[in-house]
C-alpha atoms as a PDB file:
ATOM      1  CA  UNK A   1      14.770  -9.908  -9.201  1.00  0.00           C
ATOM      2  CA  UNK A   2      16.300  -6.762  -7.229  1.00  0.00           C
ATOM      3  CA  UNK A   3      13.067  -7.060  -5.201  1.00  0.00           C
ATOM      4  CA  UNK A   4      13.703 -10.316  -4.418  1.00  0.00           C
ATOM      5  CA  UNK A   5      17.535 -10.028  -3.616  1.00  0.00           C
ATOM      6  CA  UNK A   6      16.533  -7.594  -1.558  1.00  0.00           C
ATOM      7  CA  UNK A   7      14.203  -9.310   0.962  1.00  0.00           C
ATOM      8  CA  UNK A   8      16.499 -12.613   0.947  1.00  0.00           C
ATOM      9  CA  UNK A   9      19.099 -10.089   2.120  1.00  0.00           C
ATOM     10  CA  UNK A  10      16.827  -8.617   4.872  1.00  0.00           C
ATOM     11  CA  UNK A  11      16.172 -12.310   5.895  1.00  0.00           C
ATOM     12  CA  UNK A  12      19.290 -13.402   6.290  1.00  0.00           C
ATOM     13  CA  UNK A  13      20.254 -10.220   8.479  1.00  0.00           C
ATOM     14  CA  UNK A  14      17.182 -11.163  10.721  1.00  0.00           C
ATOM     15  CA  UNK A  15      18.372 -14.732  11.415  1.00  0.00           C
ATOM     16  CA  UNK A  16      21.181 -13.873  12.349  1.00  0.00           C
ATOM     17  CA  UNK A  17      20.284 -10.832  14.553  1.00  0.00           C
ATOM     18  CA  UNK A  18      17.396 -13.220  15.920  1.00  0.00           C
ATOM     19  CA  UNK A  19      20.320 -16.125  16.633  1.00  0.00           C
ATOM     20  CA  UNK A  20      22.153 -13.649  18.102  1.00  0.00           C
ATOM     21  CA  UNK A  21      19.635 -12.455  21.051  1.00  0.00           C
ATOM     22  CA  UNK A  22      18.191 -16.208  21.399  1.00  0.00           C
ATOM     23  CA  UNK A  23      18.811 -17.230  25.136  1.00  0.00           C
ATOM     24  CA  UNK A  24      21.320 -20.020  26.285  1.00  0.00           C
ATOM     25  CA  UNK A  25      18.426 -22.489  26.265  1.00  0.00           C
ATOM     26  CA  UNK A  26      16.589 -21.717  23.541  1.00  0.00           C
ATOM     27  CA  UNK A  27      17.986 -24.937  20.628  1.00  0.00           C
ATOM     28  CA  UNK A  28      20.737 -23.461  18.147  1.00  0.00           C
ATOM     29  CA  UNK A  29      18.995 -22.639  14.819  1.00  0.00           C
ATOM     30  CA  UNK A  30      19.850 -25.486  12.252  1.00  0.00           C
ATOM     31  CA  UNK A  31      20.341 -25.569   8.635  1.00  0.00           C
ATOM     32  CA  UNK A  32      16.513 -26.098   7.836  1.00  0.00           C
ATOM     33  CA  UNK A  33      15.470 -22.987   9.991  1.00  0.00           C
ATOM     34  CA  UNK A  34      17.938 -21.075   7.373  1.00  0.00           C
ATOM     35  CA  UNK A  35      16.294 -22.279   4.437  1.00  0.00           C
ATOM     36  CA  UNK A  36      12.541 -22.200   5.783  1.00  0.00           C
ATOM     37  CA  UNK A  37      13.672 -18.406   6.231  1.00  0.00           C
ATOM     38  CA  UNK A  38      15.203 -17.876   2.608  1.00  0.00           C
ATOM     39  CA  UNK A  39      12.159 -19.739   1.107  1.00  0.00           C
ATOM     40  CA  UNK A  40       9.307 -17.804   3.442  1.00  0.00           C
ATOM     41  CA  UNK A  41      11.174 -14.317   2.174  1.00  0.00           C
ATOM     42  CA  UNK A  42      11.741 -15.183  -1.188  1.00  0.00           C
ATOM     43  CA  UNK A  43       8.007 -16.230  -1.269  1.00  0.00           C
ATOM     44  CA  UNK A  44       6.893 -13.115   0.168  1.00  0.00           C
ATOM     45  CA  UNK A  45       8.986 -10.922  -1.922  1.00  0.00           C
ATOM     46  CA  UNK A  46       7.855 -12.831  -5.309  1.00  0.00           C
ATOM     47  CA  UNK A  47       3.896 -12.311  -4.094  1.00  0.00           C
ATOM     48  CA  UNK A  48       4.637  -8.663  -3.848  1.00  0.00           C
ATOM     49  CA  UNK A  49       6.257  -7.929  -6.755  1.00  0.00           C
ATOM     50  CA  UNK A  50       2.966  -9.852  -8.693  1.00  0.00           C
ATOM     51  CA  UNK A  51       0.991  -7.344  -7.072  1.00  0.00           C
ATOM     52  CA  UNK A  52       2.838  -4.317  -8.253  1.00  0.00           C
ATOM     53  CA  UNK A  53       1.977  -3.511 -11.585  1.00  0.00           C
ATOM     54  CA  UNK A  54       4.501  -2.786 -14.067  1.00  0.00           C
ATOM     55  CA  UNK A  55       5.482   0.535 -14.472  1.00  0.00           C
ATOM     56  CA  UNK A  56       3.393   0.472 -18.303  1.00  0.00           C
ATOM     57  CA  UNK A  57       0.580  -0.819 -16.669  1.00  0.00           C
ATOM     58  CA  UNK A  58       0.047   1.993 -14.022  1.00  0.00           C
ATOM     59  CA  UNK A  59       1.140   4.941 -16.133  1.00  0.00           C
ATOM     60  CA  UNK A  60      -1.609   3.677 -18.527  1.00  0.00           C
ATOM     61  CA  UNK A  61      -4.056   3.416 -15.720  1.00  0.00           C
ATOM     62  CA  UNK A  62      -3.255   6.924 -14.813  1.00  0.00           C
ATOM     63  CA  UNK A  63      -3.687   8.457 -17.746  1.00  0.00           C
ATOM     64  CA  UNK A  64      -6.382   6.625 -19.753  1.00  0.00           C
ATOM     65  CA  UNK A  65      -8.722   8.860 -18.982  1.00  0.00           C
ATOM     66  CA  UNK A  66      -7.430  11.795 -19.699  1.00  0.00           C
ATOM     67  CA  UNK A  67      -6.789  10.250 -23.770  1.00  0.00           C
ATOM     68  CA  UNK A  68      -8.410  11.875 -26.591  1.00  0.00           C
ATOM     69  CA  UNK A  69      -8.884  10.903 -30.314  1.00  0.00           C
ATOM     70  CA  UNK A  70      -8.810  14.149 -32.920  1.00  0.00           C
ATOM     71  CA  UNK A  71     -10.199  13.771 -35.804  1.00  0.00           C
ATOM     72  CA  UNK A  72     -10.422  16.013 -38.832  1.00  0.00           C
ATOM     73  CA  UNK A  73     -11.398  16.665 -42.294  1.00  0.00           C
ATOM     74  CA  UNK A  74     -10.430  19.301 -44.385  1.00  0.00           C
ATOM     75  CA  UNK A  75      -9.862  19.955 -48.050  1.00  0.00           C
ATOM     76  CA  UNK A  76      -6.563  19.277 -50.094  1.00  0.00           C
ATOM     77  CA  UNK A  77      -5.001  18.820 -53.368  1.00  0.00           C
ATOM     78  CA  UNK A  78      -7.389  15.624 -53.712  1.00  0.00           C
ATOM     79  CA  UNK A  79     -10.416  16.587 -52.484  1.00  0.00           C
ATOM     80  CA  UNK A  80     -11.658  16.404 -48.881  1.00  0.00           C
ATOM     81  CA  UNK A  81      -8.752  14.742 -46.478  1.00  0.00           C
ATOM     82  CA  UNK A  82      -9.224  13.348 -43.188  1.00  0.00           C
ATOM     83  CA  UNK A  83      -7.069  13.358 -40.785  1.00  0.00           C
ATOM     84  CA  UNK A  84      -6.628  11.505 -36.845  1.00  0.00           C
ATOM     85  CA  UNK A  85      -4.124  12.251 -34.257  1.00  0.00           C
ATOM     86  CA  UNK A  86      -4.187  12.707 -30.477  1.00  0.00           C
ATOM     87  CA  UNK A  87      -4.783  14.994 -27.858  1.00  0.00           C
ATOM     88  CA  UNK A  88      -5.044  15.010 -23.720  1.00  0.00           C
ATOM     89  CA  UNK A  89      -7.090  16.818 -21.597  1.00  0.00           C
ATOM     90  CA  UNK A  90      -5.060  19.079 -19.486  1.00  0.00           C
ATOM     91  CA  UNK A  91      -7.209  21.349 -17.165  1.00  0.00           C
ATOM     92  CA  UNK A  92     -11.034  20.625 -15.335  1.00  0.00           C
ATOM     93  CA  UNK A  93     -12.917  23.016 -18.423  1.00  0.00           C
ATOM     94  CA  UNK A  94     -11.697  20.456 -20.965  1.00  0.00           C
ATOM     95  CA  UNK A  95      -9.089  22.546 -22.778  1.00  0.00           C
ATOM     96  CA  UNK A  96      -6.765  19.517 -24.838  1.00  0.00           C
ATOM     97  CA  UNK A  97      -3.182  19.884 -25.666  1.00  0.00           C
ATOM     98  CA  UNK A  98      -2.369  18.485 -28.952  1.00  0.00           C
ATOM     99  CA  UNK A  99       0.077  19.234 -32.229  1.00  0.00           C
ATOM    100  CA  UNK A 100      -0.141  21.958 -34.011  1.00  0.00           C
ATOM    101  CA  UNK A 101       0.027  19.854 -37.015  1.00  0.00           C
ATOM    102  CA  UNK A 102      -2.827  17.630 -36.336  1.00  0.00           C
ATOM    103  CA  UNK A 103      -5.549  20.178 -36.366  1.00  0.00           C
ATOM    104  CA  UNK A 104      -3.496  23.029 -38.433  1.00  0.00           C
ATOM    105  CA  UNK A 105      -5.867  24.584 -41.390  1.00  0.00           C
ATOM    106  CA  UNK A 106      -8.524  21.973 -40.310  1.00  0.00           C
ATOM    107  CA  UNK A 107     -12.007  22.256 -41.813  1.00  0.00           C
ATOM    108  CA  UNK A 108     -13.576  20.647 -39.143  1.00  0.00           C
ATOM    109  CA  UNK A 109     -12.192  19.134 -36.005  1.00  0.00           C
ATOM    110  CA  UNK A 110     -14.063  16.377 -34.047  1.00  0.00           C
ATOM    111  CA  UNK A 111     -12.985  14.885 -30.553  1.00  0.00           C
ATOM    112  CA  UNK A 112     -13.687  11.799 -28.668  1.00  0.00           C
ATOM    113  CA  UNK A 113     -13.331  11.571 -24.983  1.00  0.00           C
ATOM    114  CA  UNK A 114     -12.617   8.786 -23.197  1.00  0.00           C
ATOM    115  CA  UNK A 115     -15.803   7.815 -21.726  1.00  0.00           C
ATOM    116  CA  UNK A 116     -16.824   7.721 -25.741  1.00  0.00           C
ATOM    117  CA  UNK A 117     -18.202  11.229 -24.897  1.00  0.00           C
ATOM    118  CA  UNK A 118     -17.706  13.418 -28.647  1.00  0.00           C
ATOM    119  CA  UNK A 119     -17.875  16.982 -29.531  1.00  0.00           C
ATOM    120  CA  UNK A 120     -16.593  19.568 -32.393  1.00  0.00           C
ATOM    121  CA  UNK A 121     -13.861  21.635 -31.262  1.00  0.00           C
ATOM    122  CA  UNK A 122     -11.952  24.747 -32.347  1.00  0.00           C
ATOM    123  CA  UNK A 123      -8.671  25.911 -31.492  1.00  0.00           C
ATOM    124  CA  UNK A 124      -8.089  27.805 -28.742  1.00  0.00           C
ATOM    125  CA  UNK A 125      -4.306  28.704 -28.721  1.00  0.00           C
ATOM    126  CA  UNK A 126      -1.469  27.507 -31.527  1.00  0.00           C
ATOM    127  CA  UNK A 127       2.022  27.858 -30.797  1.00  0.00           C
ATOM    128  CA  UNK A 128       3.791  27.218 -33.962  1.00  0.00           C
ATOM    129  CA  UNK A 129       7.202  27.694 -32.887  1.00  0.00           C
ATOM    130  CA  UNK A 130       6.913  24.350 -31.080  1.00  0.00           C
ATOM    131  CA  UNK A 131       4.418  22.802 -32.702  1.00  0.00           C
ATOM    132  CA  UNK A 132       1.397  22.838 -30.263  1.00  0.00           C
ATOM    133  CA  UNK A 133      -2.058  23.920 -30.210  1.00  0.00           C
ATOM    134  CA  UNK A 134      -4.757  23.785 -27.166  1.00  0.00           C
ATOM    135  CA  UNK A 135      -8.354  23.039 -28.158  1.00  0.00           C
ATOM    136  CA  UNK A 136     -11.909  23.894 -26.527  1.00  0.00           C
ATOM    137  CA  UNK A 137     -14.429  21.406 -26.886  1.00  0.00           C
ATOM    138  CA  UNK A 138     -18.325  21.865 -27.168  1.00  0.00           C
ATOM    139  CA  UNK A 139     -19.369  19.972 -25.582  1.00  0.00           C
ATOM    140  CA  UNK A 140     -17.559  17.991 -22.120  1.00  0.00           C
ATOM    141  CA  UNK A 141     -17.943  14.428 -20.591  1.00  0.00           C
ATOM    142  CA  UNK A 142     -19.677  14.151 -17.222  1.00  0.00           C
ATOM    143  CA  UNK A 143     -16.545  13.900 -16.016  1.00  0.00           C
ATOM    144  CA  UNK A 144     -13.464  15.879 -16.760  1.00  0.00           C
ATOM    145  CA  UNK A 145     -10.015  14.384 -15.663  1.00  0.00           C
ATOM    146  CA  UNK A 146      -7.189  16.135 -16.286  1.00  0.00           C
ATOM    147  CA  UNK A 147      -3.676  14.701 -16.459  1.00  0.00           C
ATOM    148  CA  UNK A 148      -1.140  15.447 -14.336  1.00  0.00           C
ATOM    149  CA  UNK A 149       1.938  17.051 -15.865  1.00  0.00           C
ATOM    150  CA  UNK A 150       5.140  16.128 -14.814  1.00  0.00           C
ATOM    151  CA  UNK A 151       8.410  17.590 -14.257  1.00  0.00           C
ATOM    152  CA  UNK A 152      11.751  17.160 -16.459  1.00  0.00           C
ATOM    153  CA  UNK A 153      13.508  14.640 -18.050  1.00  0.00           C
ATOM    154  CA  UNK A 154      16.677  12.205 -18.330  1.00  0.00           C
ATOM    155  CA  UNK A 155      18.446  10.908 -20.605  1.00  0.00           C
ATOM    156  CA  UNK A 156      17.470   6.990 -19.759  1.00  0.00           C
ATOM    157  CA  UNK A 157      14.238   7.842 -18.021  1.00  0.00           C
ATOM    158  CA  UNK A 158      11.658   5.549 -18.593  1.00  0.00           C
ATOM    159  CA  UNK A 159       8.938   6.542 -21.085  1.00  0.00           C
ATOM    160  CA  UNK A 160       5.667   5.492 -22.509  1.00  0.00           C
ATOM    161  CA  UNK A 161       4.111   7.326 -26.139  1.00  0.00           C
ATOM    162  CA  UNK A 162       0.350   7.143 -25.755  1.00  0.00           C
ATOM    163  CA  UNK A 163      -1.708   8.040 -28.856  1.00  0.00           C
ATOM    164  CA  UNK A 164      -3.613   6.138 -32.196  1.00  0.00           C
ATOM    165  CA  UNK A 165      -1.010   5.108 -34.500  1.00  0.00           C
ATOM    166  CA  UNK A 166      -2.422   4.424 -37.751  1.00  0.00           C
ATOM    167  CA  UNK A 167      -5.944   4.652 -36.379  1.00  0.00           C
ATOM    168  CA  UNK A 168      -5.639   2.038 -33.560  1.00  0.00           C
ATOM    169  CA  UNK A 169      -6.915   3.704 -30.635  1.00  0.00           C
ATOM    170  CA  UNK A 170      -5.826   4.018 -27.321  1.00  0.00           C
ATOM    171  CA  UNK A 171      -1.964   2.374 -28.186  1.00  0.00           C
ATOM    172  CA  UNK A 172       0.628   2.256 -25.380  1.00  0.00           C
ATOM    173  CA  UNK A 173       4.454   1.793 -26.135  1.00  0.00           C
ATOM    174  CA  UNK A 174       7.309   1.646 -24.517  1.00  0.00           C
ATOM    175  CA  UNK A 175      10.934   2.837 -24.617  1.00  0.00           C
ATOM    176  CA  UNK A 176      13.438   5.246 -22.882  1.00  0.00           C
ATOM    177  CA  UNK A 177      14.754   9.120 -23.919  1.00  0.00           C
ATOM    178  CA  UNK A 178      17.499   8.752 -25.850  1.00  0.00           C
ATOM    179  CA  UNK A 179      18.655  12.409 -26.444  1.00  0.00           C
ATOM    180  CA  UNK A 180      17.787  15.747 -25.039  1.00  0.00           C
ATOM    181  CA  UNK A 181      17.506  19.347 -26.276  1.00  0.00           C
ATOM    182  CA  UNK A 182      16.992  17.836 -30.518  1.00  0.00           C
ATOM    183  CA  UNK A 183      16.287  19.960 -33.841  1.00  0.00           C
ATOM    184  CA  UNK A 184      14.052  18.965 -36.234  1.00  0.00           C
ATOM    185  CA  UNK A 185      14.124  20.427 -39.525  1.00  0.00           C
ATOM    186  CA  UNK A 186       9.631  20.108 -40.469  1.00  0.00           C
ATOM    187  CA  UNK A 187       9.776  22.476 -43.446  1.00  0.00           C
ATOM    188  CA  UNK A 188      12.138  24.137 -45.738  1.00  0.00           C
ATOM    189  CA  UNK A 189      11.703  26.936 -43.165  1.00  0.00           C
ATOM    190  CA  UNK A 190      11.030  25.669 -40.076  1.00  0.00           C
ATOM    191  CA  UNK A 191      12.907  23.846 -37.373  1.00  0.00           C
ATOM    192  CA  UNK A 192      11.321  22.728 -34.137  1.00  0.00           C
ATOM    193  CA  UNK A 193      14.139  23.092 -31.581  1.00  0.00           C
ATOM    194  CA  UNK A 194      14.817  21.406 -27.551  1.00  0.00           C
ATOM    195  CA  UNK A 195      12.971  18.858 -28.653  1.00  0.00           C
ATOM    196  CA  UNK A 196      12.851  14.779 -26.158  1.00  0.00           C
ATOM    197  CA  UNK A 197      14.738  12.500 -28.410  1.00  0.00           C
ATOM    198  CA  UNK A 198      12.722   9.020 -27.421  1.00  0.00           C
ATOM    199  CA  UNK A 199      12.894   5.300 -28.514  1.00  0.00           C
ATOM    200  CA  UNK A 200       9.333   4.731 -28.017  1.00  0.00           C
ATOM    201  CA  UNK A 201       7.726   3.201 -30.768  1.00  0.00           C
ATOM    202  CA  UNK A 202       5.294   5.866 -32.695  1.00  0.00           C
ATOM    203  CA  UNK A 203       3.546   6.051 -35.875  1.00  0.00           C
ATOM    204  CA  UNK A 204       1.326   8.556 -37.482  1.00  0.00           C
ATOM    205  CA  UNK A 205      -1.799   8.523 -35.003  1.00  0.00           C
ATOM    206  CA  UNK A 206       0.593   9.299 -32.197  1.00  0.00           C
ATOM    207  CA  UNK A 207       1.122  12.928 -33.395  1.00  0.00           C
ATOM    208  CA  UNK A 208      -0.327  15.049 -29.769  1.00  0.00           C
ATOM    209  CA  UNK A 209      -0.504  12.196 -28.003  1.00  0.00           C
ATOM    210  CA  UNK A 210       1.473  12.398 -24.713  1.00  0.00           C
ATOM    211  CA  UNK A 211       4.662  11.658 -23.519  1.00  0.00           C
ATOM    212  CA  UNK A 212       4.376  10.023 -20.017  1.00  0.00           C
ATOM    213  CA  UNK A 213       6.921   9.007 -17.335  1.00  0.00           C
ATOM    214  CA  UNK A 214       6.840   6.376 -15.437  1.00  0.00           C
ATOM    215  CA  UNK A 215       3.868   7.525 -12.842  1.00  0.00           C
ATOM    216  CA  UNK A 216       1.606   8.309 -15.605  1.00  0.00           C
ATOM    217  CA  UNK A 217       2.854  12.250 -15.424  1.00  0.00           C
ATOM    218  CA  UNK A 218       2.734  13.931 -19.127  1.00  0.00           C
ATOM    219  CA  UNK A 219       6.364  15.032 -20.031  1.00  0.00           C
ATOM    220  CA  UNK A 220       5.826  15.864 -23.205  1.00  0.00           C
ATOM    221  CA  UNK A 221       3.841  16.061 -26.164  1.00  0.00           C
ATOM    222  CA  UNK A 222       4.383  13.652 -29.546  1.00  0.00           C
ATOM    223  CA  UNK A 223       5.494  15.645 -32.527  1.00  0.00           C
ATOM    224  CA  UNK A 224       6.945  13.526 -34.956  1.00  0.00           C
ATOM    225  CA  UNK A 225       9.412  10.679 -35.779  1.00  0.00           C
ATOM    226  CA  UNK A 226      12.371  10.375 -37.650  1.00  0.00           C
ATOM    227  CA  UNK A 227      11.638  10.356 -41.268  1.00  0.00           C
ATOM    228  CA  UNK A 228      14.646   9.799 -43.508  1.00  0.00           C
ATOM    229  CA  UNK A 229      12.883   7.537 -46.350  1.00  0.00           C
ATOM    230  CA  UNK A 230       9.477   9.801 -46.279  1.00  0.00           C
ATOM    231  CA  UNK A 231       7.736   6.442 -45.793  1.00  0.00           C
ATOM    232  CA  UNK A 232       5.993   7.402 -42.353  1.00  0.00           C
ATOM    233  CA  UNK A 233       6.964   4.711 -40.110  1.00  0.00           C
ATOM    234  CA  UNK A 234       8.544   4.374 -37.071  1.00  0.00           C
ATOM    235  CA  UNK A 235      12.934   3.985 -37.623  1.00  0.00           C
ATOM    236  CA  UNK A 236      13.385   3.914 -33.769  1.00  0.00           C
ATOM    237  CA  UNK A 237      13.092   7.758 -33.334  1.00  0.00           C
ATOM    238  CA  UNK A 238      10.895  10.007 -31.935  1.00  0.00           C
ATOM    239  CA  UNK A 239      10.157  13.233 -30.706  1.00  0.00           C
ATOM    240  CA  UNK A 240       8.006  15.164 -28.182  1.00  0.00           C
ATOM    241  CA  UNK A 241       7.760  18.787 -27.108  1.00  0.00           C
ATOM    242  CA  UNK A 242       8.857  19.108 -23.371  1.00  0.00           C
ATOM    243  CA  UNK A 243       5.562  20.077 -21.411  1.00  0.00           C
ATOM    244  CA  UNK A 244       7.307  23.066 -19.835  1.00  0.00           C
ATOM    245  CA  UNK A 245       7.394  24.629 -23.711  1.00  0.00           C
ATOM    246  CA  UNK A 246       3.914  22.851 -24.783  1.00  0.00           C
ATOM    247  CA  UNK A 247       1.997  23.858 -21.534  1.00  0.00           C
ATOM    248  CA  UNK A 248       2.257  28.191 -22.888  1.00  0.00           C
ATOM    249  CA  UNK A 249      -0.634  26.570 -25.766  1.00  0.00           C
ATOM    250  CA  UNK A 250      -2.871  25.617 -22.816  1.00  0.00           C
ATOM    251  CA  UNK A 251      -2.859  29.091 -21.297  1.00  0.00           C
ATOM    252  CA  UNK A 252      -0.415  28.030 -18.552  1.00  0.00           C
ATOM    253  CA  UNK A 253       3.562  30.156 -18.577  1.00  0.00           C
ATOM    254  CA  UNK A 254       6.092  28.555 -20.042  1.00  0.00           C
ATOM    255  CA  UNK A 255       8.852  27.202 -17.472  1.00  0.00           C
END
């Protein structure tokens, strides 16, 4: 709508500019050459804006192949568990950022690359302070693509939660951050702190998934959701590590 406010406004500026150098001779513009104007600009403007895609659209684009799906088994109070969660590939030899959580005492962990491309992986660095670990993969896809991280955030900022939320793969959703700089209390002692508060729908599945702004740049990394009933589903809240903290699990300084 903006977009096409916009060009009406340019239109009607070029009329007017073009009635105001046309020569004595030259007919006076009529009410029809207005409104062939307004119609040829909105017309333009609305073909344009169809071929933009949505923000969603290219920030998914962007990062889709950079998307990984963790898998693991290990063995609990019940027996053998398994477990699924996300990661994304952050650097050209493979290495995948990811939660802590989703891999932590893992018996086995098994990744699957976008191009369907799977391998067993171990993990390379854990930060537990914040919650993240970096893997290394066996084996690597013919072709490695990296995502790009991204800078800070806003309160407002547009943001999309990437991930597998109760095992449906490859899940987009939408929302905005809500909050900055959040504690989360995980464990009687343990509290994950300057946390992204986002509104983002995520479930479990989403845990190391990314965090993306609107250009498909990872801001952070998907670490939980509000839990007040212990039920494990989405109450409107959720939280990511900032990629300036979760980047020191990849090898790369914190900023």
């Amino acid at each position: 709508m903006l977009l096409v406010a916009a060009a009406l406004a340019v239109m009607l500026v070029g009329v007017l500019a073009f009635a105001l150098t046309r020569g004595p001779e030259t007919p006076p513009i009529t009410r029809a050459d207005v409104d062939k104007a307004v119609q040829n600009g909105i017309a333009d403007a609305q073909k344009k804006a169809r071929q933009a895609p949505p923000d969603a659209a290219a920030a998914y684009r962007v990062i889709a192949p950079s998307i990984v799906v963790i898998s693991t088994t290990g063995s609990g109070a019940k027996g053998a568990e398994r477990g699924t969660g996300a990661g994304v590939v952050v650097s050209k030899d493979g290495t995948i950022l990811t939660a802590l959580h989703v891999v932590e005492d893992a018996d086995t962990i098994t990744v699957r690359f976008a191009d369907g491309t799977q391998s067993s992986a171990e993990v390379k660095e854990a930060t537990k302070a914040n919650d993240t670990a970096s893997l290394t993969p066996d084996r690597l896809p013919q072709v490695v693509v990296p995502a790009v991280l991204g800078g800070g955030t806003q309160v407002g900022d547009d943001v999309f939660a990437v991930g597998h939320p109760l095992g449906l793969a490859d899940s987009l959703s939408a929302g905005v951050v809500s909050a900055l700089d959040r504690s989360i209390k995980v464990s009687a002692s343990r509290t994950l702190e300057g946390l992204i508060q986002f509104d983002a729908a995520v479930n479990p599945g989403n845990s190391g998934g990314p965090l993306l702004n609107r250009d498909g740049q990872v801001v952070g990394i998907v670490t939980g959701l509000a839990n007040p009933s212990e039920q494990n589903f989405f109450v409107g809240i959720g939280f990511a590590v900032p990629i300036a903290s979760a980047g020191g699990s990849a090898g790369a300084p914190e900023q």
